[in-house]
Protein backbone atom coordinates (compact mmCIF):
# COMPACT_ATOMS: atom_id res chain seq x y z
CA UNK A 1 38.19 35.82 66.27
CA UNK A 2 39.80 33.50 64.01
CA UNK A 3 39.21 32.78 60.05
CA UNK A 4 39.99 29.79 58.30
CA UNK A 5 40.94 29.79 54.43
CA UNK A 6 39.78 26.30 52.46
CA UNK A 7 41.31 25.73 49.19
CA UNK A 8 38.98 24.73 45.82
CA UNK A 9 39.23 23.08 42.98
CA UNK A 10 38.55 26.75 41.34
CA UNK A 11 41.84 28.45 42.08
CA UNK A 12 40.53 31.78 41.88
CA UNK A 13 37.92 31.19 44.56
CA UNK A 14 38.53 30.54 48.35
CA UNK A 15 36.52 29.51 51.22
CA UNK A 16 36.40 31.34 54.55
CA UNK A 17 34.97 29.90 57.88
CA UNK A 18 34.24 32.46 60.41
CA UNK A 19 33.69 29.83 62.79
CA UNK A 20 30.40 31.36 63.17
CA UNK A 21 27.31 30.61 61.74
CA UNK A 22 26.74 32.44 58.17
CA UNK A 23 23.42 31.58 56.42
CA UNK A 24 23.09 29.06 59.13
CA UNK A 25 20.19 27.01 56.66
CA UNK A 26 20.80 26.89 52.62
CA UNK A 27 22.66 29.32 50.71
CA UNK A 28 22.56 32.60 48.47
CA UNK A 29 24.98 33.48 45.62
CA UNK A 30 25.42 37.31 44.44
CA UNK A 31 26.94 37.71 41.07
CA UNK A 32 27.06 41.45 40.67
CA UNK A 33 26.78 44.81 42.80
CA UNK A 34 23.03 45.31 42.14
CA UNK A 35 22.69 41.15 43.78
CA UNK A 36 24.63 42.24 46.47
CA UNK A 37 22.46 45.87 47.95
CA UNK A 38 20.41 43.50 50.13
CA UNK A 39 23.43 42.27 52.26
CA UNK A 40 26.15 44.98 53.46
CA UNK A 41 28.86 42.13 53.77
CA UNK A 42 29.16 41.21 50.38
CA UNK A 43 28.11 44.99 49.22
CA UNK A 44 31.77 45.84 51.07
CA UNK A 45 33.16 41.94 49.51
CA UNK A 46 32.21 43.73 46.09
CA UNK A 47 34.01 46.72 46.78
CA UNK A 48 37.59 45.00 46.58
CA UNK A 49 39.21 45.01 42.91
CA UNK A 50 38.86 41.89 41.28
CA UNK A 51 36.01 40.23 43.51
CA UNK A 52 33.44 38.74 40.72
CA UNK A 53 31.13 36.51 43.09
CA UNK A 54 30.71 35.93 46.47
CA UNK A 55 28.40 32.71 48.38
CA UNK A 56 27.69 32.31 51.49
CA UNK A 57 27.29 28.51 52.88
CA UNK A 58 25.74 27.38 55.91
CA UNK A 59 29.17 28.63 57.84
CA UNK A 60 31.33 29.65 55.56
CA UNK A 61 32.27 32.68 52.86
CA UNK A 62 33.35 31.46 49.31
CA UNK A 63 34.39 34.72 47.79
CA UNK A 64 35.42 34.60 44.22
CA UNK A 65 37.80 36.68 41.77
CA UNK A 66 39.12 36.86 38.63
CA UNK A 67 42.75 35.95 37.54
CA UNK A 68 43.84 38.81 36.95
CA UNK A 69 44.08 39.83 40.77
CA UNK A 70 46.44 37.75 43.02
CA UNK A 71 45.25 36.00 46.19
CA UNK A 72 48.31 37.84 47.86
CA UNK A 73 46.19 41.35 47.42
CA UNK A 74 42.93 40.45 47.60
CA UNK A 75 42.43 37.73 50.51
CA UNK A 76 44.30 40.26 53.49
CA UNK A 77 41.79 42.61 52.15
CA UNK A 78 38.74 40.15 52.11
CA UNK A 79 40.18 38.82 55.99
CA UNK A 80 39.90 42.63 57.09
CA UNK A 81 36.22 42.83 56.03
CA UNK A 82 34.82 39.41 57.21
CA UNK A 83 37.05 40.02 60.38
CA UNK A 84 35.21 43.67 61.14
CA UNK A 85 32.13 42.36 59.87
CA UNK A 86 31.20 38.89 62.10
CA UNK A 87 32.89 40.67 65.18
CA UNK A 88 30.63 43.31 65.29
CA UNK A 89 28.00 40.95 64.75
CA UNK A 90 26.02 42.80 62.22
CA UNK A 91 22.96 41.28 60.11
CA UNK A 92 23.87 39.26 56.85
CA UNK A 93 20.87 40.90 55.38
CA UNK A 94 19.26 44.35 55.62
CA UNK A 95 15.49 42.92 56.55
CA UNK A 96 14.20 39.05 57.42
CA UNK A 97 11.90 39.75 53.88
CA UNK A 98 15.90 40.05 51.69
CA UNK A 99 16.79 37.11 54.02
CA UNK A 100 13.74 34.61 53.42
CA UNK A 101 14.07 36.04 49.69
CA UNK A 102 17.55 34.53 49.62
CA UNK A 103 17.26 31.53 49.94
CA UNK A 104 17.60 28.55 47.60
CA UNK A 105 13.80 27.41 46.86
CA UNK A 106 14.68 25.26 43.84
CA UNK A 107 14.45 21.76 45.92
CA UNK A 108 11.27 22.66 48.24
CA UNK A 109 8.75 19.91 46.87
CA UNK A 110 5.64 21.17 46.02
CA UNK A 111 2.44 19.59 45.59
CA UNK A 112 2.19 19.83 41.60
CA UNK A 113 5.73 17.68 41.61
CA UNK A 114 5.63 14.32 40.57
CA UNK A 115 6.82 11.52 42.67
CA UNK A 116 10.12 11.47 40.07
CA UNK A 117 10.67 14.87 40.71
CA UNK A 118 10.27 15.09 44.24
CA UNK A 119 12.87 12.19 44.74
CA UNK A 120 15.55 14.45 42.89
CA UNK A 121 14.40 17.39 44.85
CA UNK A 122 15.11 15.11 48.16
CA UNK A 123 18.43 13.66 46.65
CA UNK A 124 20.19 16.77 45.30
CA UNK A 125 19.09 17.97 48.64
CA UNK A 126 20.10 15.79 51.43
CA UNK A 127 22.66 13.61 49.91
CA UNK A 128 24.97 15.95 47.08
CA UNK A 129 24.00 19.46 48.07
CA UNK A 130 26.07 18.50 51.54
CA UNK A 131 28.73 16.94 49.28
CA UNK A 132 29.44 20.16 47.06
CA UNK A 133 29.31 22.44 49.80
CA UNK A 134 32.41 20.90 51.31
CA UNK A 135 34.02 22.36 48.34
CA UNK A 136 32.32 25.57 48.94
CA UNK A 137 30.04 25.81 46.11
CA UNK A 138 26.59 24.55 45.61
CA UNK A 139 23.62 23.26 43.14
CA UNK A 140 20.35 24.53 42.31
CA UNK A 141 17.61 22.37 40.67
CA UNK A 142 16.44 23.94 37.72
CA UNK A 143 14.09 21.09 36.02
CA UNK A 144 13.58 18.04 34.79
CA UNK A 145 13.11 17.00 31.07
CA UNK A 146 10.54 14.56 29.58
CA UNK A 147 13.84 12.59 28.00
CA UNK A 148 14.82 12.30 31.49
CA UNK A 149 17.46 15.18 31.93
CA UNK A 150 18.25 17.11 34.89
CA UNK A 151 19.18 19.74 34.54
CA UNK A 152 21.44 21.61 36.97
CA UNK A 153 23.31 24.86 37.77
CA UNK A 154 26.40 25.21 39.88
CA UNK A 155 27.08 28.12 42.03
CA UNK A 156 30.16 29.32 44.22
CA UNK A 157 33.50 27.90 43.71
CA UNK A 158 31.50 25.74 41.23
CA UNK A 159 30.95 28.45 38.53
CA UNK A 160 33.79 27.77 36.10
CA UNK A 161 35.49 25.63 37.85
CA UNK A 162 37.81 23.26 35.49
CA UNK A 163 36.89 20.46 37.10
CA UNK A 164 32.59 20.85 37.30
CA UNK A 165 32.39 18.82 34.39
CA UNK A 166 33.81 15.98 36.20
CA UNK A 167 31.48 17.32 39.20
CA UNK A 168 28.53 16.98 37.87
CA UNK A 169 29.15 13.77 35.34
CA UNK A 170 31.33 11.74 37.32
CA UNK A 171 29.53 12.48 40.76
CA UNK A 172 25.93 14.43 40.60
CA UNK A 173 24.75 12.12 37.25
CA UNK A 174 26.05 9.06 38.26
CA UNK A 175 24.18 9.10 42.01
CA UNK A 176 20.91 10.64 40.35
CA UNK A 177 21.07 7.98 37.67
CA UNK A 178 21.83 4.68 40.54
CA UNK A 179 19.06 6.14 43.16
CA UNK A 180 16.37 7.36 40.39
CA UNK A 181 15.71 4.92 36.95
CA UNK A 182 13.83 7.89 35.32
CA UNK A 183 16.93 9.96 35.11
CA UNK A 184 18.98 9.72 32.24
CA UNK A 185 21.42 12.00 32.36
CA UNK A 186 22.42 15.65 33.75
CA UNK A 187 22.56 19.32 31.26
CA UNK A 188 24.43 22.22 33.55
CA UNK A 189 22.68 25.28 33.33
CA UNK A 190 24.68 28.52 32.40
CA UNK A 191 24.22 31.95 32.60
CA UNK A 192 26.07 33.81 29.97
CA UNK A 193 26.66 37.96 30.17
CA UNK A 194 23.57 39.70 29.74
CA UNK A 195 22.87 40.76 26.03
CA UNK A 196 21.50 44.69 25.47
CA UNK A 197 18.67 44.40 23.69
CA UNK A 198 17.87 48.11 22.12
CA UNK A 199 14.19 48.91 20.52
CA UNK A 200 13.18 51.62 18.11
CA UNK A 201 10.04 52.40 18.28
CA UNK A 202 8.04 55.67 16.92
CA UNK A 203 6.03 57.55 19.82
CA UNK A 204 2.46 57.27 19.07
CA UNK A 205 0.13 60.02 17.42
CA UNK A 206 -1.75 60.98 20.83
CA UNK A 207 2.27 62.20 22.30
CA UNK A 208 2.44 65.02 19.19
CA UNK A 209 -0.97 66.10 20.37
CA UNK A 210 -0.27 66.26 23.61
CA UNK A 211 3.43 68.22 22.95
CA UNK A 212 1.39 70.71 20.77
CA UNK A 213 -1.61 71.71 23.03
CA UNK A 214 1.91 72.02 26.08
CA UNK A 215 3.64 73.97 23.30
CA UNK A 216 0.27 76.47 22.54
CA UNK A 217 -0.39 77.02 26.22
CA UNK A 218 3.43 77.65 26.91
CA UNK A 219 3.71 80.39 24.04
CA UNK A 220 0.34 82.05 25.57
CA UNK A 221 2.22 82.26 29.32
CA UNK A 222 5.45 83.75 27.72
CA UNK A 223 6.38 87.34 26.43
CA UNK A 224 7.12 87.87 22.78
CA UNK A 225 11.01 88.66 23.56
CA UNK A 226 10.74 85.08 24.57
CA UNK A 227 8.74 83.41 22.33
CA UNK A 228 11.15 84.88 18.82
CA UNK A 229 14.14 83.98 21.65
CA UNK A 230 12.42 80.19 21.72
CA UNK A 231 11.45 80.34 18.04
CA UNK A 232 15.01 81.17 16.74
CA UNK A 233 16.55 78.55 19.02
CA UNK A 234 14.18 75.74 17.90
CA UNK A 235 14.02 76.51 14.44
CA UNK A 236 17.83 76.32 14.70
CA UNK A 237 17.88 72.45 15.93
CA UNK A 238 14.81 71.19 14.53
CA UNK A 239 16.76 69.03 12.04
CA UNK A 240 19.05 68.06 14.34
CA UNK A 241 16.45 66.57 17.04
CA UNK A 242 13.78 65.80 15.19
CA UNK A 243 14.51 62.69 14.39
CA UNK A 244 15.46 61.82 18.59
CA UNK A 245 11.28 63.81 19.19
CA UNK A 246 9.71 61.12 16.96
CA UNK A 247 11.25 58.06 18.24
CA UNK A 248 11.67 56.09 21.28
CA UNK A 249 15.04 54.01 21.95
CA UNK A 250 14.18 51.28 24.64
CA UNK A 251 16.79 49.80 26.24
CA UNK A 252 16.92 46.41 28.38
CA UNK A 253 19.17 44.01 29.67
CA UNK A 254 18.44 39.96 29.36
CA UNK A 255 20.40 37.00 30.30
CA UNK A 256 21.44 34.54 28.20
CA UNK A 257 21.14 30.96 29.02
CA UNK A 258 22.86 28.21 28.03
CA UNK A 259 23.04 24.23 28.76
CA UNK A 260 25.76 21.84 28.25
C-alpha cells in the first residue's frame, strides 16, 4: 500500500491519500479527543504530539498540527498509523449510527428552505465544496442573513489558514454573489476556545432536610464510641466546610462564536 502526501496552503496541515476510499460521500472534521472516540483512526491520529485536527475527505486524510511540532516528526509517525490502519481494513467509525451522525448535513435542502436558500445549499454543494476539497479542507453552510449574508465556516486545512480570507472573498463570495442576486456578501464562522462558565448557587432548603433526617438515622445505627469519634471530627471542620455544604459550584464548558 502506498500513501500520497498533498501540500496546503496551511503549512501546518497535510493531505494524505490512501488511495482508498475514506468517507467515500461528504466529510467529518474532529477538533479534539472527545470528537474523535467515535472513530479509532483519528482516536490513534490524536495520540501523536502536536496533532490539533484531523478531516477526512471523500479519499483522503488532512491531518493537522500545530507549529510547534515539525513535519519531519510527526508525518513518519502519522504514515505508520494510516499505513496499519487502511491495510487492515478496519471501520472508520465504531457503528453505521457514529457514521450517518458524521456527516455534513448543513447543505441537505429541506422543505422549510426558501428557493434562495436552497440554491446556495446546491451551489456550495456541487460547484465549491468540490473546489476546496482539492485543497483538503472543506465548507459548511451555517445560514443565511435577511441583509443577504452567508455565512460560512471552513474546516480542515481551511481552519486558519493565511490565505482563507482570500478563499472565501476572492472565490466562495464572488461565485455565490454571480450565480445568486440575493447574496450580498459572505461572514466566516469561527469557533473560538471554549469559555468555563462557573455558577454559584446555594442548595435549596429541602437538601438540609434531607442531610438532617440521613444524619438522625445514621447517629441511631452507630455506637456512642462512634458517634463522640464523629462529633469531635465534625465539630473540628465545620468552619472549614461549611461554607463548600451550603453551596453548589456548577461548572460548564461553552463555545464561543465568532464571525468575520
Amino acid at each position: 500500500m502506498f500513501i500520497q502526501t498533498e501540500t496546503t496552503p496551511n503549512e501546518d496541515s497535510l493531505k494524505f491519500i490512501p488511495g482508498t476510499p475514506v468517507m467515500e460521500t461528504g466529510s467529518v472534521e474532529f477538533l479534539d479527543t472527545r470528537a474523535a472516540l467515535t472513530s479509532p483512526l483519528a482516536l490513534r491520529l490524536f495520540g501523536i504530539e502536536g496533532v490539533k485536527s484531523v478531516f477526512y475527505g471523500p479519499d483522503f486524510v488532512t491531518v493537522s498540527k500545530d507549529s510547534e511540532n515539525p513535519w519531519s516528526v510527526v508525518k513518519p509517525e502519522v504514515y505508520s498509523i494510516l499505513m496499519e490502519f487502511f491495510s487492515s481494513e478496519q471501520p472508520l467509525f465504531r457503528s453505521e449510527e457514529d457514521r450517518a451522525n458524521a456527516g455534513p448535513q448543513d447543505t441537505r435542502i429541506l422543505d422549510t428552505d426558501s428557493d434562495t436558500v436552497a440554491m446556495i445549499k446546491e451551489l456550495l454543494d456541487t460547484r465549491i465544496r468540490p473546489a476546496i476539497m482539492e485543497d483538503g479542507g472543506d465548507i459548511e453552510y451555517r445560514g443565511f442573513t435577511d441583509d443577504g449574508i452567508v455565512k460560512i465556516k471552513l474546516k480542515g486545512s481551511c481552519r486558519g489558514c493565511d490565505s482563507s480570507t482570500v478563499t472565501l472573498k476572492g472565490g466562495i463570495e464572488r461565485m455565490l454573489m454571480h450565480y445568486i442576486p440575493e447574496v450580498k456578501g459572505t461572514e466566516q464562522v469561527r469557533i473560538l476556545p471554549f469559555v468555563l462558565i462557573v455558577h454559584v448557587v446555594e442548595r435549596p432548603s429541602r437538601f438540609w432536610t434531607k442531610r438532617k433526617r440521613l444524619r438522625k438515622m445514621s447517629s441511631a445505627n452507630s455506637n456512642s464510641s462512634c458517634i463522640k469519634s464523629n462529633s469531635r471530627r465534625e465539630n473540628a471542620t465545620r468552619s472549614k466546610y461549611s461554607c463548600s455544604r451550603r453551596f453548589l459550584v456548577l461548572i460548564s464548558l461553552q463555545p464561543v462564536w465568532h464571525s468575520t
